[in-house]
C-alpha atoms as a PDB file:
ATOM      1  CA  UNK A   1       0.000   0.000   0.000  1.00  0.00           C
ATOM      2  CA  UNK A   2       1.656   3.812  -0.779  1.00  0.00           C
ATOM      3  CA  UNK A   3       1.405   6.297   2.017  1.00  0.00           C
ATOM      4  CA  UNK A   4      -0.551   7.934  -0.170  1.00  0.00           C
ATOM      5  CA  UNK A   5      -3.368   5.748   1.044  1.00  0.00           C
ATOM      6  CA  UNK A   6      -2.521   5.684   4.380  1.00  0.00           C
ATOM      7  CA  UNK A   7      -2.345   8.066   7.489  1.00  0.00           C
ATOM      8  CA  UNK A   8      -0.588  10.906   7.544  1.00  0.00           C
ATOM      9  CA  UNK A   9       0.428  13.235  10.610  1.00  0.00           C
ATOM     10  CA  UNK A  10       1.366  17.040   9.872  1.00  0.00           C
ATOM     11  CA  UNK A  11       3.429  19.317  11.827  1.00  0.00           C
ATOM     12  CA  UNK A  12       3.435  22.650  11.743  1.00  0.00           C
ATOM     13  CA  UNK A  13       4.721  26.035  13.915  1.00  0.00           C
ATOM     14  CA  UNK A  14       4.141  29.891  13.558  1.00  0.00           C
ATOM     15  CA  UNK A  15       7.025  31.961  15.273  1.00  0.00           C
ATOM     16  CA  UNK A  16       8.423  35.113  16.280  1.00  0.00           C
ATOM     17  CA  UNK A  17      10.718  35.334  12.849  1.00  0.00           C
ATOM     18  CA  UNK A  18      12.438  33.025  10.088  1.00  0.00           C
ATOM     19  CA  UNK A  19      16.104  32.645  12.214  1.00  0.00           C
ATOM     20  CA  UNK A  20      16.321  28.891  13.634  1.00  0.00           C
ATOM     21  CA  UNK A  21      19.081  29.841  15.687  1.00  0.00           C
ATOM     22  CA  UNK A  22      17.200  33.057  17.456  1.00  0.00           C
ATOM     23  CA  UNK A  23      13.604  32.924  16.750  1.00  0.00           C
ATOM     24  CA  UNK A  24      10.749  31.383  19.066  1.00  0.00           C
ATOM     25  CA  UNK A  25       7.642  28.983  18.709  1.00  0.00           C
ATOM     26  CA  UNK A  26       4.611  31.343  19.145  1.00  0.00           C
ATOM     27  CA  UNK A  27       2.094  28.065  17.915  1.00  0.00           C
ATOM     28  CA  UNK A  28       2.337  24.484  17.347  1.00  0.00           C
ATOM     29  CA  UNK A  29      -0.403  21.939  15.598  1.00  0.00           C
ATOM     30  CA  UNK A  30       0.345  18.396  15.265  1.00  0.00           C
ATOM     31  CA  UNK A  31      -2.446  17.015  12.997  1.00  0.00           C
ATOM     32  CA  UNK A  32      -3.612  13.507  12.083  1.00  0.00           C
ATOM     33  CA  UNK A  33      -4.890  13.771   8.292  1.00  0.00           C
ATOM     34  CA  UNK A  34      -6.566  10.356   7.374  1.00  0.00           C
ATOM     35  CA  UNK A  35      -7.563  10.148   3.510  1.00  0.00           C
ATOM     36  CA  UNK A  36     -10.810   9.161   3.817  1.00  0.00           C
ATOM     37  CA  UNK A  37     -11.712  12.759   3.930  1.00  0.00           C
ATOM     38  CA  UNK A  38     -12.898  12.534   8.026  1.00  0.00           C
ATOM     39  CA  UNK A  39     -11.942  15.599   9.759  1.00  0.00           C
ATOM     40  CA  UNK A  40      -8.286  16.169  10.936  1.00  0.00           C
ATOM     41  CA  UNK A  41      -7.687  15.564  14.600  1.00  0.00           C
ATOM     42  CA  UNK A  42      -5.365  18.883  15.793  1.00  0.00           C
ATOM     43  CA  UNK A  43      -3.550  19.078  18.830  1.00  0.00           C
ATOM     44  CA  UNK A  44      -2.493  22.630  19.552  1.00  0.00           C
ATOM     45  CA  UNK A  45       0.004  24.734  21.756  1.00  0.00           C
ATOM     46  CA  UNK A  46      -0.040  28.433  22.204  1.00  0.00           C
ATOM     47  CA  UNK A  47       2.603  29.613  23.737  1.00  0.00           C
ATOM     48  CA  UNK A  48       4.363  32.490  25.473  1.00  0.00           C
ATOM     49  CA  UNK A  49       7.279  32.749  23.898  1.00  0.00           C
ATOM     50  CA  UNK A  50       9.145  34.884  26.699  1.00  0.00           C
ATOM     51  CA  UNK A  51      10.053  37.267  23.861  1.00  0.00           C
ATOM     52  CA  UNK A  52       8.381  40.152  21.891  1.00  0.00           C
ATOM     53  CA  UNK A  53       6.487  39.073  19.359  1.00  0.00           C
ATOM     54  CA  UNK A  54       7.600  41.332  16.288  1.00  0.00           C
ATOM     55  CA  UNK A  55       4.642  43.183  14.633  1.00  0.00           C
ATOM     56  CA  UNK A  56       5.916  42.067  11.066  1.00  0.00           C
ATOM     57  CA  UNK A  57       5.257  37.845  12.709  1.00  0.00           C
ATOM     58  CA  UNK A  58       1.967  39.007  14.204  1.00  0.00           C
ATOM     59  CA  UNK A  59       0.784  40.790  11.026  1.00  0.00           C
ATOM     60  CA  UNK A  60       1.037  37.497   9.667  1.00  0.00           C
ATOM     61  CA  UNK A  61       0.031  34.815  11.564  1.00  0.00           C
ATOM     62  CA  UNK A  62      -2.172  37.162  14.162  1.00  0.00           C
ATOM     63  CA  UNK A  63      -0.543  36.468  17.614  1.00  0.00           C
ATOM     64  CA  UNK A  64       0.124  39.632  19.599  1.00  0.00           C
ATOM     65  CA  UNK A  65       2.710  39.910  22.167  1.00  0.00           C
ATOM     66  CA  UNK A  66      -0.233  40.713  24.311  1.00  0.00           C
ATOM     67  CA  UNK A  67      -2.482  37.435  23.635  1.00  0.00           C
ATOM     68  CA  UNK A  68       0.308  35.066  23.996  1.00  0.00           C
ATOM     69  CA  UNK A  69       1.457  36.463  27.151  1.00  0.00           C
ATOM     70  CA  UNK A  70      -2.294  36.595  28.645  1.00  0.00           C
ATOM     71  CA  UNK A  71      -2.776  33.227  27.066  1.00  0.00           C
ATOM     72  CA  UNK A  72       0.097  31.075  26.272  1.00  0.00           C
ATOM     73  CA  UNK A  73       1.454  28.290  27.931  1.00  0.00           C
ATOM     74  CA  UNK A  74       4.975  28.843  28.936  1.00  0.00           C
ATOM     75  CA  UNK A  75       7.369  28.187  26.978  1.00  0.00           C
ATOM     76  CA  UNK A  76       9.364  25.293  28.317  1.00  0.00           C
ATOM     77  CA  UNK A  77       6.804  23.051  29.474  1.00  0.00           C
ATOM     78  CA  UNK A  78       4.978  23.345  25.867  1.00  0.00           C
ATOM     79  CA  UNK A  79       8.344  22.915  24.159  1.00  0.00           C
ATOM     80  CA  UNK A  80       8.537  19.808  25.775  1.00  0.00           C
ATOM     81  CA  UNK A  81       4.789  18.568  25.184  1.00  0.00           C
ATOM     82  CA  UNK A  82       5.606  19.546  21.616  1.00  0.00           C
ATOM     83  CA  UNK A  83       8.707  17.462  21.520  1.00  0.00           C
ATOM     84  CA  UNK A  84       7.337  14.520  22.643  1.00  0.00           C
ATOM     85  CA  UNK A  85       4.147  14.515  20.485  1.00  0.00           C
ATOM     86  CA  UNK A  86       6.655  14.224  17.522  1.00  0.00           C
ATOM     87  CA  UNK A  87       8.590  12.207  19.075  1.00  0.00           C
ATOM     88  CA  UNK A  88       5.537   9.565  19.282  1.00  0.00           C
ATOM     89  CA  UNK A  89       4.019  10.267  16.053  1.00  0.00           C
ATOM     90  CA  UNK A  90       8.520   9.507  14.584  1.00  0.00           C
ATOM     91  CA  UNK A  91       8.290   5.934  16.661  1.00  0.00           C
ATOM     92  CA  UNK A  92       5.328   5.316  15.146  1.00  0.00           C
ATOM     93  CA  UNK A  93       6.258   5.054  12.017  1.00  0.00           C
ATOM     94  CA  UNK A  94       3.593   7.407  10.230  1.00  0.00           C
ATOM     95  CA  UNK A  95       4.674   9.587   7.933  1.00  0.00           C
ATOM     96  CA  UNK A  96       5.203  12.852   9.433  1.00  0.00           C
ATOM     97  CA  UNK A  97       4.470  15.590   6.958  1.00  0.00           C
ATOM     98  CA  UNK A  98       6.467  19.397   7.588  1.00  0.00           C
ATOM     99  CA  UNK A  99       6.337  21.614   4.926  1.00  0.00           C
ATOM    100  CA  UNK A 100       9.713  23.243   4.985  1.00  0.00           C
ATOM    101  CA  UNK A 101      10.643  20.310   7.538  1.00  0.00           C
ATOM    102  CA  UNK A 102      14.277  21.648   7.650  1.00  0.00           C
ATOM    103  CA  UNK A 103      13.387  25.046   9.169  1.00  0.00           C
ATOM    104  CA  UNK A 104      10.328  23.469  11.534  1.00  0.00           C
ATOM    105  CA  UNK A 105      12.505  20.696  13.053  1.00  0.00           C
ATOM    106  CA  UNK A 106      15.257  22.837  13.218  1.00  0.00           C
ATOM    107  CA  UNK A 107      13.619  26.011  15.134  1.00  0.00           C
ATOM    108  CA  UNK A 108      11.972  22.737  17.478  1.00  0.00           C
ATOM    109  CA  UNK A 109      15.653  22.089  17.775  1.00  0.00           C
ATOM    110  CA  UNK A 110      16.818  25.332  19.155  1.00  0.00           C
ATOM    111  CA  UNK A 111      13.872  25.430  21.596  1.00  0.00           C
ATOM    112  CA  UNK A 112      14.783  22.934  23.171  1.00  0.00           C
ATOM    113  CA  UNK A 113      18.506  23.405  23.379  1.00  0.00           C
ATOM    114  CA  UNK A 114      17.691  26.778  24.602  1.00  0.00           C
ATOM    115  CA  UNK A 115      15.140  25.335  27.698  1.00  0.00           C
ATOM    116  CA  UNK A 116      17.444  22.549  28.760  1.00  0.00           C
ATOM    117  CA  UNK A 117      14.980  19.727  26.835  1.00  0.00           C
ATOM    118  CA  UNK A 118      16.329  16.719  25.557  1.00  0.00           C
ATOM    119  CA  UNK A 119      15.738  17.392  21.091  1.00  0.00           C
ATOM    120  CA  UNK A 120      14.369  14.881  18.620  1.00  0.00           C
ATOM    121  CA  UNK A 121      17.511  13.231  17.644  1.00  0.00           C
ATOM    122  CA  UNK A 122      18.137  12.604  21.474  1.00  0.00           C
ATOM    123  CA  UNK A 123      14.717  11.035  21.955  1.00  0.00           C
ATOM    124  CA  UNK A 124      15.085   8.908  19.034  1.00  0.00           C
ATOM    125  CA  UNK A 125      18.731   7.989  19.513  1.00  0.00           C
ATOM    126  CA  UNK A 126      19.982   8.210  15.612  1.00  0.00           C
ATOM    127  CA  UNK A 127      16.836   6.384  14.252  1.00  0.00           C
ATOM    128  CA  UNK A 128      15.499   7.596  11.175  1.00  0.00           C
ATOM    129  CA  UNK A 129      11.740   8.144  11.049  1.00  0.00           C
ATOM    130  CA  UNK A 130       9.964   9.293   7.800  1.00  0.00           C
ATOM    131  CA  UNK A 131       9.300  12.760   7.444  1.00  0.00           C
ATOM    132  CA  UNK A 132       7.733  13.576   3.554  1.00  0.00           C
ATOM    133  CA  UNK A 133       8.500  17.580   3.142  1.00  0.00           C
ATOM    134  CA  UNK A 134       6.393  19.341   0.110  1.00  0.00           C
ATOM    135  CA  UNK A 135       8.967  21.960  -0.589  1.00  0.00           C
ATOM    136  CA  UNK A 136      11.356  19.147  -1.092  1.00  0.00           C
ATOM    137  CA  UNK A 137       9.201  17.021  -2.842  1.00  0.00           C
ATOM    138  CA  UNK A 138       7.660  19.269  -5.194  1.00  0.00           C
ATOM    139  CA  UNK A 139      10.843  21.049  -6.404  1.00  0.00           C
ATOM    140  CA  UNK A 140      12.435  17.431  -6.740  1.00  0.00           C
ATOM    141  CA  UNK A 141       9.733  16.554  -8.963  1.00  0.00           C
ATOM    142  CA  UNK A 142       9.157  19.197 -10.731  1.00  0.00           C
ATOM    143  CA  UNK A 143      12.243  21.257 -10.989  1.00  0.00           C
ATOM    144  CA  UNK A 144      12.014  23.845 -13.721  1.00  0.00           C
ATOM    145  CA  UNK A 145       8.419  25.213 -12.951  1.00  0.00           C
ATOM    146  CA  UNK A 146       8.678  28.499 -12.382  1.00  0.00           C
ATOM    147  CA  UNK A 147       7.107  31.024  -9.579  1.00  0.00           C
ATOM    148  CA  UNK A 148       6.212  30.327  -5.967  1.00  0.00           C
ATOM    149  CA  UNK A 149       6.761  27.057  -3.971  1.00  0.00           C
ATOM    150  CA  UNK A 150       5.425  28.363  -1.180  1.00  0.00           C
ATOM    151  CA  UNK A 151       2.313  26.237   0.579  1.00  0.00           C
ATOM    152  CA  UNK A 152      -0.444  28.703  -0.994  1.00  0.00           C
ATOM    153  CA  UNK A 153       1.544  27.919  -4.575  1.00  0.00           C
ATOM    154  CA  UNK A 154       1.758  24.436  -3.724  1.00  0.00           C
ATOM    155  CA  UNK A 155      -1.834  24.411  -2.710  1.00  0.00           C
ATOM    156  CA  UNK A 156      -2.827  25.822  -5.635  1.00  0.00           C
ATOM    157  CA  UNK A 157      -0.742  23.715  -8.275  1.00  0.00           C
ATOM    158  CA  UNK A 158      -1.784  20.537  -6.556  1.00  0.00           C
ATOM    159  CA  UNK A 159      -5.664  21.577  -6.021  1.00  0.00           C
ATOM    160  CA  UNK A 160      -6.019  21.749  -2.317  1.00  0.00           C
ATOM    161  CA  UNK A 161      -7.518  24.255  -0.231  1.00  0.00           C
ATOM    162  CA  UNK A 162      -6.500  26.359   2.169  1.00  0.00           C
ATOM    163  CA  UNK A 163      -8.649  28.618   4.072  1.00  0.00           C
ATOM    164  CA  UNK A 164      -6.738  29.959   6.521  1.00  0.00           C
ATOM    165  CA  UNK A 165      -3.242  30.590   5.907  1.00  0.00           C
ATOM    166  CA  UNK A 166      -0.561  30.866   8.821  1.00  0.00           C
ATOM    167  CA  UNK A 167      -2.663  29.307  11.254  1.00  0.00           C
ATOM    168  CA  UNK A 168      -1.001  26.133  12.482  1.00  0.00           C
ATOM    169  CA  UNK A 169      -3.694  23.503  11.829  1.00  0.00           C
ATOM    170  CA  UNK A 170      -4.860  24.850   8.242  1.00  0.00           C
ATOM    171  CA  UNK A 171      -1.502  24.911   7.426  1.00  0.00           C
ATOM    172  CA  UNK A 172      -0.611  21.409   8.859  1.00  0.00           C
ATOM    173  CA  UNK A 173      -3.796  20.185   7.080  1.00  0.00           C
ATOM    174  CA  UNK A 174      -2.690  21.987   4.047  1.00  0.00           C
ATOM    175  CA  UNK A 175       0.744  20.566   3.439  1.00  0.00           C
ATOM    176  CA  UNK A 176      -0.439  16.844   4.259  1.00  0.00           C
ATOM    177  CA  UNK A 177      -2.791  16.728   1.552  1.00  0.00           C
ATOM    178  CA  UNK A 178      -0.578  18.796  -0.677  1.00  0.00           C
ATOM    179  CA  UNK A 179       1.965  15.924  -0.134  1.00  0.00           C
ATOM    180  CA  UNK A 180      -0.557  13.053  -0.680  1.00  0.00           C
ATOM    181  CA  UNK A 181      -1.730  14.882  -3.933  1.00  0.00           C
ATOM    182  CA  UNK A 182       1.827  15.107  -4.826  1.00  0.00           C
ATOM    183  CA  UNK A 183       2.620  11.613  -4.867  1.00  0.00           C
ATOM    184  CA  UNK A 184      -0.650  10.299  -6.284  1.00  0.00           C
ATOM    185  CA  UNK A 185       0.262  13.009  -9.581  1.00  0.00           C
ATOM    186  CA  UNK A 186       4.177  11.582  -9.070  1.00  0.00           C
ATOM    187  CA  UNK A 187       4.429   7.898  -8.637  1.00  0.00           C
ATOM    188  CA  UNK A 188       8.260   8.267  -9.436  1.00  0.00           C
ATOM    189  CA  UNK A 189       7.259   9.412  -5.419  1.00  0.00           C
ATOM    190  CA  UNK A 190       3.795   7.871  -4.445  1.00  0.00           C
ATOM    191  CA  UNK A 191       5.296   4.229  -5.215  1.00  0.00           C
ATOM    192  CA  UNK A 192       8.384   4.891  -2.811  1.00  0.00           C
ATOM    193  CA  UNK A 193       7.980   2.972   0.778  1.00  0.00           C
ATOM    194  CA  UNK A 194       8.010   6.244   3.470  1.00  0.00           C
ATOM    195  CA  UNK A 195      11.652   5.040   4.573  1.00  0.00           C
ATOM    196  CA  UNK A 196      12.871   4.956   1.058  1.00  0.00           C
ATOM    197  CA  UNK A 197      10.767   8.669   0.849  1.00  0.00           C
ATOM    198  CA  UNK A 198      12.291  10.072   3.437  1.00  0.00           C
ATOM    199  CA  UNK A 199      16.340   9.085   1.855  1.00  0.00           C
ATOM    200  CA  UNK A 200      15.181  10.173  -1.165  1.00  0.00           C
ATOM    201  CA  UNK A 201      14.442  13.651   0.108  1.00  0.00           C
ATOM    202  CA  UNK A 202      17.815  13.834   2.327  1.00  0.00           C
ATOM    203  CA  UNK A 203      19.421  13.394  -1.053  1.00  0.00           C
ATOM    204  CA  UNK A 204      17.589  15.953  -2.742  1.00  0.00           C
ATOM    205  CA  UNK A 205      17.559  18.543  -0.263  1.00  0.00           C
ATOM    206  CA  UNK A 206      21.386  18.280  -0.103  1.00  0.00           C
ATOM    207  CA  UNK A 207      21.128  18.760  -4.010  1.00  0.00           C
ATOM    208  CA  UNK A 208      19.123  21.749  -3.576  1.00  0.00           C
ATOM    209  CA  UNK A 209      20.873  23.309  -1.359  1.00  0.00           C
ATOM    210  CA  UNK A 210      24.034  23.070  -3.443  1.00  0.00           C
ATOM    211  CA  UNK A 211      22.273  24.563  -6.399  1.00  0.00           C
ATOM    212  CA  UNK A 212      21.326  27.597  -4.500  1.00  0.00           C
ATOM    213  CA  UNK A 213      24.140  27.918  -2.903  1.00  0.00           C
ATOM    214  CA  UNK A 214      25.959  28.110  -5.954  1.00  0.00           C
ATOM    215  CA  UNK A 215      23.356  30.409  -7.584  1.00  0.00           C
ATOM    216  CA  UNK A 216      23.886  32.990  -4.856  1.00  0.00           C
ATOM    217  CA  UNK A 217      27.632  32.871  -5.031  1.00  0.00           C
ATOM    218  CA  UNK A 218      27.334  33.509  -8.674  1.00  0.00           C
ATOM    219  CA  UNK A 219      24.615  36.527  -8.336  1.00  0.00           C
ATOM    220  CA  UNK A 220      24.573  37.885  -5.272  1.00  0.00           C
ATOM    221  CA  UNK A 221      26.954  36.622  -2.736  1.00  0.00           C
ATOM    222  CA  UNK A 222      30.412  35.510  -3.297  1.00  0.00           C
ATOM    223  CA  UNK A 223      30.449  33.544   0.260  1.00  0.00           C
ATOM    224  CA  UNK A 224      26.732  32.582   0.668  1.00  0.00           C
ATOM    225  CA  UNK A 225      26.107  29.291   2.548  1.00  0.00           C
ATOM    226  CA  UNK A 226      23.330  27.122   2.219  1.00  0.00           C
ATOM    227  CA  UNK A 227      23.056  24.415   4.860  1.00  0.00           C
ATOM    228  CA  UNK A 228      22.325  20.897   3.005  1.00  0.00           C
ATOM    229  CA  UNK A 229      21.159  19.236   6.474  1.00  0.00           C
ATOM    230  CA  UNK A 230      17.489  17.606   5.788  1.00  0.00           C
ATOM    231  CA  UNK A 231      15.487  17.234   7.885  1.00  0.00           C
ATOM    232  CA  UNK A 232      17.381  19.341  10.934  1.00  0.00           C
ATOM    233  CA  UNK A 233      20.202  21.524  10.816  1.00  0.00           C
ATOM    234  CA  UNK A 234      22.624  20.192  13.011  1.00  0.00           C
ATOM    235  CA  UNK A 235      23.154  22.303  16.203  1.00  0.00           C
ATOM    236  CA  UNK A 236      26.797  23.310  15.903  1.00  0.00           C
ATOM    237  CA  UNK A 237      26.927  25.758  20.222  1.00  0.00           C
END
């Protein structure tokens, strides 16, 4: 049976900024997305993220400084909840879909470096768990289409909706079925066991990465650097 016929769980945070090395978790959904078309089952954190919350972040995903302080769980004891909800959904063996896994995981990381929480590659002691990442995917697939890859674009190109973007569960919900429309269009994908999936993308994000990086040295940026890492950045202190 392909995974596109089978359960999926989605990940997905909104944060204080786009640095994985400085920026905070403001929200957290981890979503089960079954394909029978039942409703998803979300599990959600709001948190205080002990920091302002820039107005440029809540322009976007509409947390104020304000409501997360009067409402949000602190931040270590959610970090770790979070944590070990991935953590159990990776043991399990489902599929865990996170569009743009290697900023996610990475950011998830941090947090819990920075609060004294054992991370996921602690927790899971070097075993590889499949993780299926749309941006990946999609430019692996198709590589030359031009424009956006972000999730409205992918949502868009691979006829799924999304309602509500930059809140954590639509856009968890979002990227899973993006992904399972993705492979059933692909089967150079769809037919791949998740395991085999998941190596497939740590290939292909390294090859990514490479091209860009050598892009911006050529346009922009002499010494640009462009982590290959999929699906987490490795700390490095």
């Amino acid at each position: 049976m392909s995974w596109t016929s089978g359960p999926l769980v989605a990940f997905d945070l909104e944060t204080t900024g786009t640095d994985i090395e400085t920026d905070r978790i403001v929200t957290a959904a981890v979503v089960a997305v079954d394909p029978d078309g039942r409703l998803p089952v979300p599990r959600t954190w709001l948190l205080d993220p002990g920091v302002t919350i820039p107005r440029q972040a809540s322009a976007i995903h509409g947390i104020s400084t304000e409501h997360a302080r009067e409402h949000g769980m602190k931040a270590a004891p959610a970090i770790e909840e979070i944590t070990s909800a991935v953590t159990e959904i990776l043991n399990s063996g489902t599929p865990l879909v996170v569009m743009n896994a290697r900023y996610d995981l990475s950011l998830l990381d941090r947090e819990c470096r920075r609060h004294g929480i054992a991370p996921l590659d602690d927790r899971l002691h070097g075993k590889a768990s499949p993780v299926i990442d749309p941006l990946v995917l999609d430019k692996h697939v198709d590589r030359y289409r031009k424009g956006s890859r972000n999730l409205q674009a992918l949502c868009a190109h691979y006829g799924v909706t999304l309602d509500d973007a930059h809140n954590a569960v639509a856009d968890a919900v979002a990227a899973a079925r993006a992904a399972r429309s993705m492979g059933v269009k692909h089967s150079v994908i769809g037919a791949l066991a998740p395991m085999d999936l998941h190596n497939l993308q740590v290939r292909a994000a390294a090859e990514q990465a490479e091209s860009l990086q050598e892009y911006l040295r050529r346009t922009s940026n002499p010494r640009a650097t462009v982590p290959s890492a999929w699906p987490v950045i490795p700390y490095v202190g």
